[in-house]
Protein backbone atom coordinates (compact mmCIF):
# COMPACT_ATOMS: atom_id res chain seq x y z
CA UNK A 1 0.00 0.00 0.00
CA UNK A 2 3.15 2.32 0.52
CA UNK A 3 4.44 1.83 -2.65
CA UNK A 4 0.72 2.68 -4.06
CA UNK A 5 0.32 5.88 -2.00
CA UNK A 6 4.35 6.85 -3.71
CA UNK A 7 3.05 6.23 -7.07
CA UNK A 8 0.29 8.52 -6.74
CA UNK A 9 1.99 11.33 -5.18
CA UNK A 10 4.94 11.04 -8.01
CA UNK A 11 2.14 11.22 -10.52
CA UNK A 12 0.40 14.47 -9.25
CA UNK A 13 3.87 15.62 -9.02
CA UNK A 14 4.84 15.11 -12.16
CA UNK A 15 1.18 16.74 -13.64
CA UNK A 16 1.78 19.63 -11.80
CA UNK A 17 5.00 20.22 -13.58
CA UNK A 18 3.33 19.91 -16.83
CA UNK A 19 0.98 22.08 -16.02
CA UNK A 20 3.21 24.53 -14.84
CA UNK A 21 5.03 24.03 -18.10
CA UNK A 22 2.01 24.41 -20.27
CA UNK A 23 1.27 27.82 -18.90
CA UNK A 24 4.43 29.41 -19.88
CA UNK A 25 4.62 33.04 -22.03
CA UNK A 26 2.48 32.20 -25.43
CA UNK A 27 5.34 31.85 -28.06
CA UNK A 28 5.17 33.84 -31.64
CA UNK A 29 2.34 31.34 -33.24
CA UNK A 30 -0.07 31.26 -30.74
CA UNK A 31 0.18 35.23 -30.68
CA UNK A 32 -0.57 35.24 -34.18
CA UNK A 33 -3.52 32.99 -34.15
CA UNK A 34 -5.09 34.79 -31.55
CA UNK A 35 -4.54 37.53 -34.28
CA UNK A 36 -6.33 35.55 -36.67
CA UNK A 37 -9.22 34.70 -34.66
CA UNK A 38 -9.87 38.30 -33.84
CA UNK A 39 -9.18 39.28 -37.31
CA UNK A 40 -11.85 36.46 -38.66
CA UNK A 41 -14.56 37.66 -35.51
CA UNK A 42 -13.52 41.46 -36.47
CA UNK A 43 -14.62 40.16 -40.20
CA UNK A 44 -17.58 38.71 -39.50
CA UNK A 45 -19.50 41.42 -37.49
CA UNK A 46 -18.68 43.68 -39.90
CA UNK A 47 -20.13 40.96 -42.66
CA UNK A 48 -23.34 41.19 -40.06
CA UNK A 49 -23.72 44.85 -40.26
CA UNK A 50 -23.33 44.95 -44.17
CA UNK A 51 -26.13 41.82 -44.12
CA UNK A 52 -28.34 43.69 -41.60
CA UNK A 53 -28.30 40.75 -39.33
């Protein structure tokens, strides 16, 4: 049961450090698809308005 109760504590462990990981700065492509995306949203009301939706 000891050996059990290591396992699981070495396995939150080592998710934690991903996570921590994973939630670094956002790197130069992630920037620009969040450019994208608002671009594309930015495009689309304005397609609304023309539509008069």
């Amino acid at each position: 049961m000891k050996g059990l109760k290591n396992l699981l504590i070495a396995l939150v462990l080592i998710i934690s450090v991903f996570g921590v990981i994973g939630c670094e700065e956002k790197g130069p492509a992630e920037k620009a698809g969040e450019k994208i995306d608002k671009s594309m949203e930015d495009a689309a009301k304005k397609a609304n308005e023309l539509l008069g939706k």
